[in-house]
N, C-alpha and C. Protein backbone atom coordinates (compact mmCIF):
# COMPACT_ATOMS: atom_id res chain seq x y z
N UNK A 1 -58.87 -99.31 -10.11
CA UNK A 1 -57.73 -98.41 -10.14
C UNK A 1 -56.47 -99.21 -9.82
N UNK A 2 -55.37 -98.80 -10.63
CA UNK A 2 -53.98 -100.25 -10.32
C UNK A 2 -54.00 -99.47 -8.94
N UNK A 3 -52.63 -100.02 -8.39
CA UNK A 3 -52.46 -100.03 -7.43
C UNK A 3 -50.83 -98.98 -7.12
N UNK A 4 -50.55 -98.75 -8.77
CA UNK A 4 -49.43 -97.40 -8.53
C UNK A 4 -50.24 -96.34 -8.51
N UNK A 5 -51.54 -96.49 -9.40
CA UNK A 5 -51.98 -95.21 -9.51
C UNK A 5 -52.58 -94.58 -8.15
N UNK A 6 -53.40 -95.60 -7.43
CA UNK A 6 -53.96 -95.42 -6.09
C UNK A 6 -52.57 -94.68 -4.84
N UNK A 7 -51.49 -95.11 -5.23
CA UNK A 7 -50.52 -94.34 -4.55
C UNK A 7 -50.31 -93.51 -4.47
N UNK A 8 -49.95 -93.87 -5.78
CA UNK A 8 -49.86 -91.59 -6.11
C UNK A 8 -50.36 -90.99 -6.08
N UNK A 9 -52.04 -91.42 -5.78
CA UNK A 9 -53.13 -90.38 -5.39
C UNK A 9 -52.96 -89.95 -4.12
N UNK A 10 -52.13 -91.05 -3.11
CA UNK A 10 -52.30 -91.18 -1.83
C UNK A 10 -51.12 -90.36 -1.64
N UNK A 11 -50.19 -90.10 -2.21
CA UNK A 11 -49.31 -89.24 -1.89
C UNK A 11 -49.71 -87.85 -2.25
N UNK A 12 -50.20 -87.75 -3.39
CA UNK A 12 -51.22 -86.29 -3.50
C UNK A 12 -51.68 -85.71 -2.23
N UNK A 13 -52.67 -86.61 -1.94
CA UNK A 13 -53.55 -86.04 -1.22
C UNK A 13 -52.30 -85.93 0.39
N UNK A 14 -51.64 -86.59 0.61
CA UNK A 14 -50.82 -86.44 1.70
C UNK A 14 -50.20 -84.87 1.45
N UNK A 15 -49.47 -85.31 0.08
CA UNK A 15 -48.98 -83.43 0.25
C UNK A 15 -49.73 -82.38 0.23
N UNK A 16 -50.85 -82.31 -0.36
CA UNK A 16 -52.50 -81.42 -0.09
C UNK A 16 -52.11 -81.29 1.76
N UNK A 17 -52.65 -82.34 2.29
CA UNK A 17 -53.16 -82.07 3.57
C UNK A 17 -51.77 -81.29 4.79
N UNK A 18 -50.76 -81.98 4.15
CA UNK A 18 -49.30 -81.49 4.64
C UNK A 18 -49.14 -79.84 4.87
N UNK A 19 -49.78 -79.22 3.44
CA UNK A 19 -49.64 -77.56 3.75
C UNK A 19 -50.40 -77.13 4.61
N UNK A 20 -51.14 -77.32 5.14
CA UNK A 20 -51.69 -76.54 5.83
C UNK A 20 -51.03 -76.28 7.42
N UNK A 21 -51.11 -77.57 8.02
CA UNK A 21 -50.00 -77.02 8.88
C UNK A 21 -48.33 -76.37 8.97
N UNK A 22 -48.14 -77.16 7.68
CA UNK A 22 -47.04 -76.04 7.06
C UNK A 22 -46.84 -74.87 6.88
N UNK A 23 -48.17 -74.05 6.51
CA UNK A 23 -48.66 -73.06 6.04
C UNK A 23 -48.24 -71.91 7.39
N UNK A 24 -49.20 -72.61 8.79
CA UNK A 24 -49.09 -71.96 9.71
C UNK A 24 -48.32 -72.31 10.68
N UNK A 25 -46.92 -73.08 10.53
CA UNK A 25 -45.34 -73.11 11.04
C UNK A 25 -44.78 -71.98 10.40
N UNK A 26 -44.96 -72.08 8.59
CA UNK A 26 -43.99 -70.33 7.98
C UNK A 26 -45.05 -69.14 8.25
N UNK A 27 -46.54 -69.29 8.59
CA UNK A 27 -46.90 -67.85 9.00
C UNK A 27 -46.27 -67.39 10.21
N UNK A 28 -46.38 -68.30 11.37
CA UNK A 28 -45.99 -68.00 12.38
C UNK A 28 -44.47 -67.47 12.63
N UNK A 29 -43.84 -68.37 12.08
CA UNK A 29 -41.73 -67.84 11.80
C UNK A 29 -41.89 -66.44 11.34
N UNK A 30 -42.59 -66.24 9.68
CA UNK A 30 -42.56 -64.74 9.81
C UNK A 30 -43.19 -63.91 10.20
N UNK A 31 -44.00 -64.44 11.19
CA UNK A 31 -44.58 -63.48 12.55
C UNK A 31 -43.67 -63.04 13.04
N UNK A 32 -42.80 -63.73 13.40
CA UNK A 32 -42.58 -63.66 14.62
C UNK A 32 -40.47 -62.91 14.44
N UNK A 33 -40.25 -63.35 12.58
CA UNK A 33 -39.40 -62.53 12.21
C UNK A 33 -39.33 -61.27 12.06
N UNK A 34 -40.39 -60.80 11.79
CA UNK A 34 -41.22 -59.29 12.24
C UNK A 34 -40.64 -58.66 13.35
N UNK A 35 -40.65 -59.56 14.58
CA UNK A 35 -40.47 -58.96 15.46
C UNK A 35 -39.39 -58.45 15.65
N UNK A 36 -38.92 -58.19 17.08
CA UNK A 36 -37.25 -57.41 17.44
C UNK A 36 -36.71 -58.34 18.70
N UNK A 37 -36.58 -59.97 18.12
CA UNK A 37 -35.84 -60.66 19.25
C UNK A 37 -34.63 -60.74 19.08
N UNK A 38 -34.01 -61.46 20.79
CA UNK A 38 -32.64 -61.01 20.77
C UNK A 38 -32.02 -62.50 19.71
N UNK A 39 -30.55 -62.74 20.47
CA UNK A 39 -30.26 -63.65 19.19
C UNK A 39 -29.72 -64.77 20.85
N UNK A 40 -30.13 -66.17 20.74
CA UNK A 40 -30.04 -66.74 19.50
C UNK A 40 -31.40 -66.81 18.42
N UNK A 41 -32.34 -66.70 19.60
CA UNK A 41 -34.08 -66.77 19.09
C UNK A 41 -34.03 -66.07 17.55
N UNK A 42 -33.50 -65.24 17.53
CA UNK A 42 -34.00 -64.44 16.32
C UNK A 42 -33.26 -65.44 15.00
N UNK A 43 -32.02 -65.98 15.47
CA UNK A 43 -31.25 -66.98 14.38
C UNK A 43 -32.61 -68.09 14.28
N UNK A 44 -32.89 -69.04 15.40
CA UNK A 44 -33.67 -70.02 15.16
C UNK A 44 -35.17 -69.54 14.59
N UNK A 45 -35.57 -68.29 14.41
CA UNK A 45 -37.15 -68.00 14.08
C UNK A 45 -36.69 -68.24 12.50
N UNK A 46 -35.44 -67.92 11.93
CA UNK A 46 -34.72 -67.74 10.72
C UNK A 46 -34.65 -69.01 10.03
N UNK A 47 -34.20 -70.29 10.86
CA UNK A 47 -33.81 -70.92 10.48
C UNK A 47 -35.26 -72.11 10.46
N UNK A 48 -35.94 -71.88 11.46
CA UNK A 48 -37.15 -72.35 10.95
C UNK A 48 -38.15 -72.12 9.71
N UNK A 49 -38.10 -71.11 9.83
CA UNK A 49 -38.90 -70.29 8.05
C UNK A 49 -38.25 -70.84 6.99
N UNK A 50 -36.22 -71.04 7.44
CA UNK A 50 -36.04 -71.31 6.11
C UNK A 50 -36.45 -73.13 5.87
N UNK A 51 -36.11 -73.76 6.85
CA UNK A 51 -36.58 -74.90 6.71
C UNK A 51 -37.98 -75.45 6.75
N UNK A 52 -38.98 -74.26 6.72
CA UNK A 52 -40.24 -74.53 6.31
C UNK A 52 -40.71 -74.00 4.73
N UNK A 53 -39.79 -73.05 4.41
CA UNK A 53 -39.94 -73.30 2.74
C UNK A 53 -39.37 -74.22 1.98
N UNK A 54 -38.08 -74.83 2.53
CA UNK A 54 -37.76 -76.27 1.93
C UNK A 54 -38.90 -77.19 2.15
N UNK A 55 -39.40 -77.85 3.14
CA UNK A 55 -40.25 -78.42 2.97
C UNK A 55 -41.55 -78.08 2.04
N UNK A 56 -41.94 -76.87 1.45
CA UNK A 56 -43.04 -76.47 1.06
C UNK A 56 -42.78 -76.78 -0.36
N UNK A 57 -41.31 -76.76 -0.36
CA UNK A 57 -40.58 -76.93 -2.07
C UNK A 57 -40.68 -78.55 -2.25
N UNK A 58 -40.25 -79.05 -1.13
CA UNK A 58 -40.42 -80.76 -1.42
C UNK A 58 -41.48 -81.44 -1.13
N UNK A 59 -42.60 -80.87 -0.90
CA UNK A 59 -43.45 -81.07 -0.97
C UNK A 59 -44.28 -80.59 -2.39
N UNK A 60 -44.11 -79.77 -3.10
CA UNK A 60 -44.36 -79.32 -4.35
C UNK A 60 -43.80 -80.39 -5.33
N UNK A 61 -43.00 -80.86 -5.00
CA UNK A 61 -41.83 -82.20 -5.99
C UNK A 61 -42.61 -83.19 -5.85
N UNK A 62 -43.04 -83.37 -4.23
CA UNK A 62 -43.74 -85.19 -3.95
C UNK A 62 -44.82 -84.63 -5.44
N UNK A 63 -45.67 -83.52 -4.75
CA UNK A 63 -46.97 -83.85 -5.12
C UNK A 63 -47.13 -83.44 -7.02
N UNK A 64 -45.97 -83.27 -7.42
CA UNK A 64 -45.85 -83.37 -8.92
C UNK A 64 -45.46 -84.49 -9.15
N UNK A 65 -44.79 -85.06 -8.71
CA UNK A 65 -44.27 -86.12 -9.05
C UNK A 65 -45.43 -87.49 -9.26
N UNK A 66 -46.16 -87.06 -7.86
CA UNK A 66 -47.41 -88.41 -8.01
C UNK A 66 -48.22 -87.90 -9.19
N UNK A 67 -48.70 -86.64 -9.54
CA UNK A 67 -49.34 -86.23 -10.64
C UNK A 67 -49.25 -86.80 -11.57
N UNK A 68 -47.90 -86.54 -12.20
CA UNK A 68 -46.86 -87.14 -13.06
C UNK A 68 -47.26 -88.95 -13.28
N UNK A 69 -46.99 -89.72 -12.31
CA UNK A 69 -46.99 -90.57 -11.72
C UNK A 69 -48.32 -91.42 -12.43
N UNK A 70 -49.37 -90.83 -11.69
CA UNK A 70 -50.93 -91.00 -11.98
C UNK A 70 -51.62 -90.70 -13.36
N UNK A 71 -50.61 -89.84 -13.82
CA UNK A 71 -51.42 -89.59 -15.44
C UNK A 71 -52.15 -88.53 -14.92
N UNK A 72 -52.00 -87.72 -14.28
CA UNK A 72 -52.76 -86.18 -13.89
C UNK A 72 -51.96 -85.03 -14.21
N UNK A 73 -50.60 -84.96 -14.49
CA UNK A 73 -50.23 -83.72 -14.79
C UNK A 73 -50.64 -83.27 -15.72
N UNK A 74 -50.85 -81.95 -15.89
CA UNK A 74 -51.43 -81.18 -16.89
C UNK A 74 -50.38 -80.23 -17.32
N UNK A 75 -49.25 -79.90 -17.96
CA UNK A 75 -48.78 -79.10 -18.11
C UNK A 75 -49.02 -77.77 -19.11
N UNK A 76 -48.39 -76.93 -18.82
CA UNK A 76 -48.93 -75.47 -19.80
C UNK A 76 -48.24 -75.13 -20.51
N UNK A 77 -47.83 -75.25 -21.71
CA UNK A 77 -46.29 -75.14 -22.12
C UNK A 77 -46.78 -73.52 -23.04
N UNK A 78 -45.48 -72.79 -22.60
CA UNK A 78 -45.62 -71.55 -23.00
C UNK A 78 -43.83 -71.50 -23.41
N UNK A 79 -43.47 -70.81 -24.39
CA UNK A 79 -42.62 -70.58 -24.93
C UNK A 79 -41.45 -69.80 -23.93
N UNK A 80 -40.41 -70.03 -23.63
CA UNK A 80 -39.46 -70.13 -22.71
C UNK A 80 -37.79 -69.89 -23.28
N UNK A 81 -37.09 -69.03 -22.96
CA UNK A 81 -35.59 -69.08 -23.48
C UNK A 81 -34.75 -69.97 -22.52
N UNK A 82 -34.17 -71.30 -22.69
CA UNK A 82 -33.21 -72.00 -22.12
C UNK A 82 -32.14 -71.02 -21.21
N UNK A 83 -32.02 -70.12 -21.61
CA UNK A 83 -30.25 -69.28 -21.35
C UNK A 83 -31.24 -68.45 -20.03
N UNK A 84 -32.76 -68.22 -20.25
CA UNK A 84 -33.61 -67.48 -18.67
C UNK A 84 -33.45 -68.84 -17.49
N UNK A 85 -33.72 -70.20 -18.21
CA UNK A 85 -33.68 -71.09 -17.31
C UNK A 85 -32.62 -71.51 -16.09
N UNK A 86 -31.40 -71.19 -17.30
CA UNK A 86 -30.07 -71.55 -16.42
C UNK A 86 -29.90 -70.05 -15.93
N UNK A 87 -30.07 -69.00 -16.38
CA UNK A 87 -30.02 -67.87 -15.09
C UNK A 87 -30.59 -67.95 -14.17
N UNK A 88 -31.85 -68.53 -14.30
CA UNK A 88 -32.85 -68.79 -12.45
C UNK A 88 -32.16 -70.00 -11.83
N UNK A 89 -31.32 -71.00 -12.72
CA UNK A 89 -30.87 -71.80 -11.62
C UNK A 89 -29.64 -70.95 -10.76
N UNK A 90 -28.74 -70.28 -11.70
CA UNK A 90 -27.72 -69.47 -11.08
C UNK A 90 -28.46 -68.59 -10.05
N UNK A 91 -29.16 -67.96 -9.89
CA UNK A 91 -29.77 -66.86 -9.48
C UNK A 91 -30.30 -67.84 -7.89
N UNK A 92 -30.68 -68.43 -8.17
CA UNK A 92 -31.38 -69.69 -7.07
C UNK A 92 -29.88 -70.35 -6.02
N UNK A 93 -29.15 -70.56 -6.65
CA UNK A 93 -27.96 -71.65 -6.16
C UNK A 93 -27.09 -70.30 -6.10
N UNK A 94 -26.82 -69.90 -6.62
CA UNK A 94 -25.48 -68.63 -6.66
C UNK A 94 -24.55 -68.67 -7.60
N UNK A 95 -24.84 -67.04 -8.20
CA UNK A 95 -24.04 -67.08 -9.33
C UNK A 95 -22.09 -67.75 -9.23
N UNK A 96 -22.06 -67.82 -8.31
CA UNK A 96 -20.49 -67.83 -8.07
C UNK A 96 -20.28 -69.47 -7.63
N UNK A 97 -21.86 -70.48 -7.99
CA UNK A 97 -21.67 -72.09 -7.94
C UNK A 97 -22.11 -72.38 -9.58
N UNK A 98 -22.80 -71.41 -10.18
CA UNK A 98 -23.40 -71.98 -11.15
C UNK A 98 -23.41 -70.88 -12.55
N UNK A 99 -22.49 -71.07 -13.31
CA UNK A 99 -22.03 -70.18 -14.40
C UNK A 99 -23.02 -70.39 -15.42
N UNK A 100 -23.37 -69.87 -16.16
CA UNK A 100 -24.26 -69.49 -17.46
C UNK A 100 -23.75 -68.40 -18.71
N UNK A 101 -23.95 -69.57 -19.90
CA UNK A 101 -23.38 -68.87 -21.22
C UNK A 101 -24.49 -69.37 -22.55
N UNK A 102 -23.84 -69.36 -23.29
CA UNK A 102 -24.73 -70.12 -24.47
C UNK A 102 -25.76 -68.38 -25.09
N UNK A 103 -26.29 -68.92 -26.39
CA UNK A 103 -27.24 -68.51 -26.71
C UNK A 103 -28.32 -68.61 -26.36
N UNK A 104 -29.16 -67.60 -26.53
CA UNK A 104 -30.61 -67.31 -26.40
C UNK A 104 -31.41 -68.46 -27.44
N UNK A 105 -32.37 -68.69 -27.32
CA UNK A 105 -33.26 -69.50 -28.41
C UNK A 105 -34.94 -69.68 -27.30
N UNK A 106 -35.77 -70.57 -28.14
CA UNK A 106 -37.15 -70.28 -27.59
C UNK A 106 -37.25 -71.80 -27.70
N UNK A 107 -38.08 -72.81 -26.52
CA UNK A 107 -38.59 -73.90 -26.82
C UNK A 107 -39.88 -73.43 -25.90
N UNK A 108 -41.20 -74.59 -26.07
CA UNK A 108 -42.18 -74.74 -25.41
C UNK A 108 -42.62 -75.38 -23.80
N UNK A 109 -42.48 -75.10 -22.98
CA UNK A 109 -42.02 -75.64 -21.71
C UNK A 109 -42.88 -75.64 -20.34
N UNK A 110 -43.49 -76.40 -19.79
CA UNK A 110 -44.23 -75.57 -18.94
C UNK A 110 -43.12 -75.04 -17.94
N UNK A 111 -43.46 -73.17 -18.11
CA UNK A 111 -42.00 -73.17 -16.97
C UNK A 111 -41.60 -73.25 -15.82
N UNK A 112 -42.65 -73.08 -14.99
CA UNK A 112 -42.31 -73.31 -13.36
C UNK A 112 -41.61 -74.96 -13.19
N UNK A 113 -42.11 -75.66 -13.42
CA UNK A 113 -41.50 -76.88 -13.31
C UNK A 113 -40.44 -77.38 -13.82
N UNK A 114 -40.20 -77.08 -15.09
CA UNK A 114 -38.79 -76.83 -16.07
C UNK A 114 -37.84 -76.13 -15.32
N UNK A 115 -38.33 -74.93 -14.84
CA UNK A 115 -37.05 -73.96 -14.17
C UNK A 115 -36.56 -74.59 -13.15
N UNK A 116 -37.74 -75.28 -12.33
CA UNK A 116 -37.21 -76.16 -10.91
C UNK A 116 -36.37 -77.22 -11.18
N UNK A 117 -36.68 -78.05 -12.62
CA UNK A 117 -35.76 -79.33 -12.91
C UNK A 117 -34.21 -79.29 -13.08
N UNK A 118 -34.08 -77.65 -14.18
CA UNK A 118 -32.84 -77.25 -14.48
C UNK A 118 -32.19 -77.11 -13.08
N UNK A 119 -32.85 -76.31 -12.21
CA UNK A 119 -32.58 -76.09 -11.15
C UNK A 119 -31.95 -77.00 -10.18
N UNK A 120 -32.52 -77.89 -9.60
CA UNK A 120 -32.24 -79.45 -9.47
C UNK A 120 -31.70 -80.59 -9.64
N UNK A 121 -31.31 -80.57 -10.84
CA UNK A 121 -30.26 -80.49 -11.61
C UNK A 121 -29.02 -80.24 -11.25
N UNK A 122 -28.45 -78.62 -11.63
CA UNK A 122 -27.28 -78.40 -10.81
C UNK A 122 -27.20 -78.51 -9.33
N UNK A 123 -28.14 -78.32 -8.93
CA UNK A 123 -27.63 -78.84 -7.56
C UNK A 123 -27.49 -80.02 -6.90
N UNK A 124 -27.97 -81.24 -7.52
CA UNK A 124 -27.25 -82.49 -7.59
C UNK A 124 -26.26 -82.42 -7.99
N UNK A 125 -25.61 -81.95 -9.22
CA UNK A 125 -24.85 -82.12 -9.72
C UNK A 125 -23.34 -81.33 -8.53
N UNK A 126 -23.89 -79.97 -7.71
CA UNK A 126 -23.06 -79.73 -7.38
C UNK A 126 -22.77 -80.55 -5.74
N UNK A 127 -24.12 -81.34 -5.37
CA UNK A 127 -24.12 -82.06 -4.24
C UNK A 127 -23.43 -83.09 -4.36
N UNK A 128 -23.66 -83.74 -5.22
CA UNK A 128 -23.43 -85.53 -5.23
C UNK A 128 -22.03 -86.00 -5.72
N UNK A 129 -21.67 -84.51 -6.04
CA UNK A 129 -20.40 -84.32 -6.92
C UNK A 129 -19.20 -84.27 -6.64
N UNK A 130 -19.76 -83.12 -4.94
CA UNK A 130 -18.62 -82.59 -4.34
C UNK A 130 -18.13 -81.51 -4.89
N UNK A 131 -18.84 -81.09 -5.78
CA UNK A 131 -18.08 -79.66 -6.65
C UNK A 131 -18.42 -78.38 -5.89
N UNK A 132 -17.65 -77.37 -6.13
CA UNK A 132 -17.97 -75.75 -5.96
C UNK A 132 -18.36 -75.33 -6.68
N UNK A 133 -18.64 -75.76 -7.88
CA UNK A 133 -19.18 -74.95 -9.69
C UNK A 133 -19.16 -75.86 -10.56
N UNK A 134 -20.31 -75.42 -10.58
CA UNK A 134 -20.93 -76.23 -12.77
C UNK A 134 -21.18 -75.13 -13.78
N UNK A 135 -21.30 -75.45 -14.94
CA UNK A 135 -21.59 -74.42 -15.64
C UNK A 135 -22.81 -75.15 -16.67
N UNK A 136 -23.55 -73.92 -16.90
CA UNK A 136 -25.05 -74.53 -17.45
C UNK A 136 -25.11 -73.47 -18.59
N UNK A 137 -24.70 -74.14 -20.35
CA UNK A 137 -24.87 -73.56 -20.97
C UNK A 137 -25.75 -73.77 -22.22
N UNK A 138 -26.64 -72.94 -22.30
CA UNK A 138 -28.00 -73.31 -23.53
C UNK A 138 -27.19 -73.31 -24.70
N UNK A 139 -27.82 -74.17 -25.60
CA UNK A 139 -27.85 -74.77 -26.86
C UNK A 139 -29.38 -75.12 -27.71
N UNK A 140 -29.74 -73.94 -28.37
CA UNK A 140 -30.75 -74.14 -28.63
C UNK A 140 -31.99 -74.64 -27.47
N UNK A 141 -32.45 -75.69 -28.56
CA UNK A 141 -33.72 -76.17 -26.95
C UNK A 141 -33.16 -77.17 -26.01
N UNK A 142 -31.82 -77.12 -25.84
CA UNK A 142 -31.17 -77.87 -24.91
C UNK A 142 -29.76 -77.51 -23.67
N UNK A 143 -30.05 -77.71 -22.99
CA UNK A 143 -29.19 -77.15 -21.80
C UNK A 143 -27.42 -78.00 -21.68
N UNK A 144 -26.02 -77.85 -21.08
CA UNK A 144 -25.35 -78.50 -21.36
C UNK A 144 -25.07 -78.69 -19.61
N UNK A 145 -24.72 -79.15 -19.08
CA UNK A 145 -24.48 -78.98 -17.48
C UNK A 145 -23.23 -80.09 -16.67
N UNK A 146 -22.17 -78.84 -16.50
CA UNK A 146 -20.80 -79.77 -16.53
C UNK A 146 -20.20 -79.09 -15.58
N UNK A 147 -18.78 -80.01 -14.89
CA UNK A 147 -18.89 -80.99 -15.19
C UNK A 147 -20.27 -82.23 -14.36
N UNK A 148 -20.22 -83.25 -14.56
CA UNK A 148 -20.99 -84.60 -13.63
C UNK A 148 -20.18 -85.17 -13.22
N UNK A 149 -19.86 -85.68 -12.21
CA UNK A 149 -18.57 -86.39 -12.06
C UNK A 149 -19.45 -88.28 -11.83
N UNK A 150 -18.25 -89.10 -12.47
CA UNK A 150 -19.32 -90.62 -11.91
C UNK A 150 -19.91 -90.78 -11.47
N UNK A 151 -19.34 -90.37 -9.91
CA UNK A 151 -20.41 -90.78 -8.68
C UNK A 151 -21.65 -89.84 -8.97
N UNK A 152 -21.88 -89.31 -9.86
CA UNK A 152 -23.01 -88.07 -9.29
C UNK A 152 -23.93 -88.37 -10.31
N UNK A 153 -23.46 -89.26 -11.73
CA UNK A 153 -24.17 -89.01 -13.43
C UNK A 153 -25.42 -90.05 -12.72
N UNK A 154 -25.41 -91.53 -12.23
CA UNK A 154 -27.03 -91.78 -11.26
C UNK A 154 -28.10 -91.21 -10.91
N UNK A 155 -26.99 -90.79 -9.82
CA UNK A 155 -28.09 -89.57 -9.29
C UNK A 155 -28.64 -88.49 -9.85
N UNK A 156 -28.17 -88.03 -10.81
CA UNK A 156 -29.19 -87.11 -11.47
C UNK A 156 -30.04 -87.41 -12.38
N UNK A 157 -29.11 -88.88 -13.21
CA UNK A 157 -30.54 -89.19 -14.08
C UNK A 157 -31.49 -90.02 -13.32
N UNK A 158 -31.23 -89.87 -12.29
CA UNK A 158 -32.49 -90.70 -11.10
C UNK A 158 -32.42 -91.96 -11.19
N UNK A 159 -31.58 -92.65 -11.70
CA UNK A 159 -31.42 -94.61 -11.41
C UNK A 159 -31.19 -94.67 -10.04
N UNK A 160 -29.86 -93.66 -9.30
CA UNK A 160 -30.13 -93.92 -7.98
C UNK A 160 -30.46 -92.92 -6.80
N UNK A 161 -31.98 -93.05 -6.82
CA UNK A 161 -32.41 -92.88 -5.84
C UNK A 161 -32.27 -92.18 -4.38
N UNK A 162 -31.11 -91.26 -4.57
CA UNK A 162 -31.05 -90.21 -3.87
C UNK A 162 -31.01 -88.86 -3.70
N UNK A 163 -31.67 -88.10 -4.52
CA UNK A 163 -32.26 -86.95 -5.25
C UNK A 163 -33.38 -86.92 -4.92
N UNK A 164 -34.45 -86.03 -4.36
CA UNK A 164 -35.73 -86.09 -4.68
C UNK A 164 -35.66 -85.11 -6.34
N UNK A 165 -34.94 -83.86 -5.79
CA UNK A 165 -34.92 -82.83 -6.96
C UNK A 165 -34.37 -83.56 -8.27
N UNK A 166 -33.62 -84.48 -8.52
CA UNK A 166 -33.36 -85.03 -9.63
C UNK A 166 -33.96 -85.57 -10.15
N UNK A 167 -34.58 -87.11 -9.25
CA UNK A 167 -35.50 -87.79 -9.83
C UNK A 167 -36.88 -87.16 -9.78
N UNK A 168 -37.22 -86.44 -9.50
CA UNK A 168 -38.61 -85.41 -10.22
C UNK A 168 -38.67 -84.63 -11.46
N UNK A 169 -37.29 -83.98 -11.72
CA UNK A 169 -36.34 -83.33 -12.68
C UNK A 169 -36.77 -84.30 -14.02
N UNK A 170 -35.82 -85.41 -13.99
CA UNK A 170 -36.09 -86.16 -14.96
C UNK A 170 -37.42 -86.78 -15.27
N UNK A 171 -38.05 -86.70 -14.51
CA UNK A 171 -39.91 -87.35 -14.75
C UNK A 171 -40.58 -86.38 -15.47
N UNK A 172 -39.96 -85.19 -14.95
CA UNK A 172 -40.85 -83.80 -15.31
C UNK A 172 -40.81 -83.70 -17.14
N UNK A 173 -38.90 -83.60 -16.99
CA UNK A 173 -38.47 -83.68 -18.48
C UNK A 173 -38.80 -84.60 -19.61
N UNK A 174 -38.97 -85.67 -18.87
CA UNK A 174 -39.16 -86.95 -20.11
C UNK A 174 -40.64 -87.07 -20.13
N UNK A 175 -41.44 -86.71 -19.71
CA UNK A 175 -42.98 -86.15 -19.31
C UNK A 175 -43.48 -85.30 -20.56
N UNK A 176 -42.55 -84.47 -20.23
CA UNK A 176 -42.69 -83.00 -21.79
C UNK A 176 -42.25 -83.37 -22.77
N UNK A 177 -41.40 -84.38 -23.03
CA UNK A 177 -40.81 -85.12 -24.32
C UNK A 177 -39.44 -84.82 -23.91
N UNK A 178 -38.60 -84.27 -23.12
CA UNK A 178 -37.49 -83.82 -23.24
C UNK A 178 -36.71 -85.11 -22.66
N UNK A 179 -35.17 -85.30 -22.08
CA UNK A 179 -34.54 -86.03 -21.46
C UNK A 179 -33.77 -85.64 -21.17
N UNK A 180 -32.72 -86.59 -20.36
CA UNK A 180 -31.37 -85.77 -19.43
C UNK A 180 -30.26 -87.57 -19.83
N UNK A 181 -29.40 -86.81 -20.09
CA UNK A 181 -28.44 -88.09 -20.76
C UNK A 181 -26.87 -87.56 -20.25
N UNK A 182 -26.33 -88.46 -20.14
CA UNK A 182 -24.80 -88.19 -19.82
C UNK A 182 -23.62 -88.51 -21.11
N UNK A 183 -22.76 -87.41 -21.37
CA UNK A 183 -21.94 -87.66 -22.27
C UNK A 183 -20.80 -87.65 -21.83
N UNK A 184 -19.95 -88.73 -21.24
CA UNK A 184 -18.87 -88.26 -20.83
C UNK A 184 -18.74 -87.59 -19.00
N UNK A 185 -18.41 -86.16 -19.16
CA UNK A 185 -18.38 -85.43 -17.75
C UNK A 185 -19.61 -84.54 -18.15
N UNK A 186 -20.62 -84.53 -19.03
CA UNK A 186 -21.38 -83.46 -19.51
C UNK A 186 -22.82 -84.04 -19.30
N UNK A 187 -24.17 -83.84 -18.98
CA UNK A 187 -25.13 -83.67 -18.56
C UNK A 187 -25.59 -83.17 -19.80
N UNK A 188 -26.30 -83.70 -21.01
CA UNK A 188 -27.35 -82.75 -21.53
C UNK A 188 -28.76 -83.14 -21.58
N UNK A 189 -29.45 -81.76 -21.38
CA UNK A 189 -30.78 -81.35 -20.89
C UNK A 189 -31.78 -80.69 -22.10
N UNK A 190 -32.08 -82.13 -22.76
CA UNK A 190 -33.35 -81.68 -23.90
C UNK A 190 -34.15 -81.21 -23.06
N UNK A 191 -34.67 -80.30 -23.52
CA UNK A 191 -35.75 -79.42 -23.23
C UNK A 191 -36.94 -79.58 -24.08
N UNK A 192 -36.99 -80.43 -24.94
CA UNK A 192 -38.39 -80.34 -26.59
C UNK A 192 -37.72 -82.22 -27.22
N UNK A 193 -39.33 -82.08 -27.72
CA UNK A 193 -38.58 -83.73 -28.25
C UNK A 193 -37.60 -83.24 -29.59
């Protein structure tokens, strides 16, 4: 077995073993959000849950990513409208950071992972950027996502290395045949070869 592939198994199995105590840090938070404590406790039971579903999310990224990685992903590609994609990223990030237009159209996609990339996506784009708003508009089987500003066009196509959500984004995409390319201030997001 090389010795990338043996990694990425090893990171698999790390994020496997990771949920479980994960599992029962967010059972326990919304135990215990259930309850009727006073504040500040009731802020921190809040703020733990939420930072135990981030981790459960980046941990979903490691352990696709090594998939990916290893020659184990299996994807399911089921037919998908681009213009639903960039509404779940708006819907996810907030409609009032992340605008959506364009036409409707159908490509093949597996979608949970697609929706997370688009997703991921703008929010690099609105992190690395410094921006308050992008706008993500479908084009057929391809997404448009603007603006990118310099400092930020790297980081999303994952050359540098500070994204997890990006550089998984683009593995995911160029995985399915699709890619993520910069034109200018514009981001576009094949979705299909």
């Amino acid at each position: 077995m090389p010795d990338d592939t043996a990694f990425a198994r090893l990171v698999s199995l790390a994020c496997h073993d990771l949920r479980t105590p994960l599992a029962t840090v967010n059972g326990f938070a919304k135990t215990l959000e259930r309850g009727d404590l006073p504040q500040p406790e009731a802020r921190y039971v809040e703020m733990i849950s939420a930072a135990a579903g981030q981790m459960g999310d980046l941990l979903e990224l490691l352990g696709l990513a090594a998939r990916i990685e290893s020659g184990r992903y299996e994807p399911t590609r089921i037919e998908v409208d681009p213009l639903e994609l960039a509404r779940s990223a708006a819907d996810e990030l907030g409609a009032d950071r992340v605008g959506v237009s364009g036409g409707g159209g159908a490509v093949g996609v597996d979608p949970d992972p697609v929706r997370r990339a688009v997703t991921a996506l703008a929010r690099c784009a609105l992190r690395h950027g410094g921006l308050e708003h992008v706008d993500l508009t479908a084009e057929g089987a391809s997404l448009t996502l603007a603006p990118v500003t310099p400092a930020s066009a790297p980081v999303l196509l994952g050359e540098d290395l500070r994204d997890l959500g990006a550089a998984v984004a683009v593995r995911v995409l160029r995985t399915l045949g699709g890619d993520v390319s910069i034109e200018g201030e514009t981001a576009r997001i094949s979705l299909a070869p």
